[in-house]
Protein backbone atom coordinates (compact mmCIF):
# COMPACT_ATOMS: atom_id res chain seq x y z
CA UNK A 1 23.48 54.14 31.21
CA UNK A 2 22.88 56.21 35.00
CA UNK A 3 24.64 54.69 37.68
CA UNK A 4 20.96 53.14 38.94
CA UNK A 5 20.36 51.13 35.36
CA UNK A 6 24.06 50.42 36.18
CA UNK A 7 23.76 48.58 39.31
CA UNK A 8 20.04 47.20 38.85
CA UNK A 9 22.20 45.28 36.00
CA UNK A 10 25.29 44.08 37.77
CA UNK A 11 23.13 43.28 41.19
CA UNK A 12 21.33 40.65 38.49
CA UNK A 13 24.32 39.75 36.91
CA UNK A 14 26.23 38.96 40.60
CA UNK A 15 22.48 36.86 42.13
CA UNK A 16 23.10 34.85 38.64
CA UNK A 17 26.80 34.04 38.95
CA UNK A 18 25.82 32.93 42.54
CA UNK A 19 23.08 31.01 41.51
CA UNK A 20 25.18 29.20 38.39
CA UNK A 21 27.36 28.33 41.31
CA UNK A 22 25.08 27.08 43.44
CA UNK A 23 23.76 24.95 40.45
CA UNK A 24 27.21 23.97 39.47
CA UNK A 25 27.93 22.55 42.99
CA UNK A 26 24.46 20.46 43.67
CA UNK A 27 26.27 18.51 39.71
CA UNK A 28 29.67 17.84 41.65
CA UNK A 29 29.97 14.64 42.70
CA UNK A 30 30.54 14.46 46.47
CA UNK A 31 33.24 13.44 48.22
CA UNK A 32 35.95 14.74 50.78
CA UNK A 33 37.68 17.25 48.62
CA UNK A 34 34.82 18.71 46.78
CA UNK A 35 32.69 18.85 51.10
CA UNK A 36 35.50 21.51 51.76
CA UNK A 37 35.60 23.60 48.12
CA UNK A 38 32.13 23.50 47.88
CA UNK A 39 31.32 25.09 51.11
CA UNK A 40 34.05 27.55 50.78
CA UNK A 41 33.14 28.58 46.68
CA UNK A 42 29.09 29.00 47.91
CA UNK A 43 30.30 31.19 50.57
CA UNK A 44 32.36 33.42 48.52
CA UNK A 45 30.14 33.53 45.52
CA UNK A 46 26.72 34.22 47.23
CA UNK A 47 28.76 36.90 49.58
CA UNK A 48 29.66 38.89 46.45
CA UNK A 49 26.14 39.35 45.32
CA UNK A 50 25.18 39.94 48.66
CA UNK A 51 28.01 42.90 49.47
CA UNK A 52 27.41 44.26 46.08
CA UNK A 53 23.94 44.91 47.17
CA UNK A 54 24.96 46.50 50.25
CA UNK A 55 27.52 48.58 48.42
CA UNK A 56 24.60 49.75 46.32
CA UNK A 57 23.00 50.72 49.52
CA UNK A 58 25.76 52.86 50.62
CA UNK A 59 25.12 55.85 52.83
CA UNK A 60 28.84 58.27 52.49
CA UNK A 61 31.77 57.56 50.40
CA UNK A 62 33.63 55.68 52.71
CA UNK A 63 30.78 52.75 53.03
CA UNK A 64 30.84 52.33 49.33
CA UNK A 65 34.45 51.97 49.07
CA UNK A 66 34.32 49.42 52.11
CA UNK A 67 31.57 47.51 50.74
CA UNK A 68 33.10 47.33 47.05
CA UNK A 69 36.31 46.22 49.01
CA UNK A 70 34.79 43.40 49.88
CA UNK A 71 33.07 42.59 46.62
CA UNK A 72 36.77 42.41 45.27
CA UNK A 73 37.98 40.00 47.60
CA UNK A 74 35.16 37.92 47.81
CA UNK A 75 34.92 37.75 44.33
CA UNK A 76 38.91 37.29 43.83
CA UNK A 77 38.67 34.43 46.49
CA UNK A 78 35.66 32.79 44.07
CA UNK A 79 38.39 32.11 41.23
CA UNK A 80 40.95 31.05 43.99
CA UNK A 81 38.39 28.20 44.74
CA UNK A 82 37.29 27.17 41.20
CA UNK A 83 40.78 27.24 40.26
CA UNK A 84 41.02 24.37 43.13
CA UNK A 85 38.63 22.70 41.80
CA UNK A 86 39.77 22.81 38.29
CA UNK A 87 43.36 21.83 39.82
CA UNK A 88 41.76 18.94 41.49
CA UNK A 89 39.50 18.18 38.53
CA UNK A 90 36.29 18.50 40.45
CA UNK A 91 32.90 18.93 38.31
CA UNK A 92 32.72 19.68 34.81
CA UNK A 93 35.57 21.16 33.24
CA UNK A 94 33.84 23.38 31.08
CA UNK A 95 31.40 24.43 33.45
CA UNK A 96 34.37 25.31 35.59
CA UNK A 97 36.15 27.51 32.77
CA UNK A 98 32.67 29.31 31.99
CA UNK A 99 32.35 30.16 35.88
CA UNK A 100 36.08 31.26 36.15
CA UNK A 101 35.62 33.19 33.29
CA UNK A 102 32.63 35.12 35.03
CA UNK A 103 34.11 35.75 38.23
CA UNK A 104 37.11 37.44 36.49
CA UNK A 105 34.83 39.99 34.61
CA UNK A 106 33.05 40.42 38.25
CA UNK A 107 36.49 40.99 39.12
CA UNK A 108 37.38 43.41 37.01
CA UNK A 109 34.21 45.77 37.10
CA UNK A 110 34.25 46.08 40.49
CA UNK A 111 37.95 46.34 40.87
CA UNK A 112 37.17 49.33 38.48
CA UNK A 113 34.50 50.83 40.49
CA UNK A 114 36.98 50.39 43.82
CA UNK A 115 39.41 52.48 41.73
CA UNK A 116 37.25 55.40 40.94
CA UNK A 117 36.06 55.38 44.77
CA UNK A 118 39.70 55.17 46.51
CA UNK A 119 40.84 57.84 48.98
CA UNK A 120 43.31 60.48 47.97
């Protein structure tokens, strides 16, 4: 796979986790706690598509590895928040698990791909 069918794939892959999320939150039932999370997981979730498109957009080096930066803490602050939820016992559980369990392989691919790009 080139580094072009590469991203083409995980640009999808991150506008379909956001959108799961997206779809996830408009089931949660609404109330004080779930105002705050919800606002906070859409923001994270939608902003690691977004900065993974920009990283794919990079023009040297050192805006890659900034832009992948922030894919990896945006996407490490999207399980922070559905961990909250599933703490609090917001939405469905399951739903929850399958959406943690996609933002940790997010996680890990482009904690990868920060890796390989890192200063000396």
């Amino acid at each position: 796979m080139t580094n072009s069918e590469f991203n083409e794939q995980f640009r999808n892959r991150t506008r379909d986790f956001a959108i799961r999320v997206i779809r996830f939150l408009e089931s949660t039932s609404f109330h004080i706690a779930t105002k705050t999370l919800s606002f906070q997981l859409s923001k994270c979730a939608t902003s690691v598509g977004a900065n993974f498109r920009a990283f794919c957009r990079g023009r040297s080096r050192n805006e890659f590895y900034a832009k992948i930066c922030i894919v990896v803490e945006e996407a490490d602050e999207t399980i922070f928040w559905l961990e909250m939820l599933d703490a609090l016992g917001c939405g469905n559980r399951s739903e929850v698990a399958a959406l943690y369990h996609e933002a940790s392989e997010i996680l890990k691919i482009s904690s990868k791909i920060k890796s390989s790009l890192a200063p000396p």
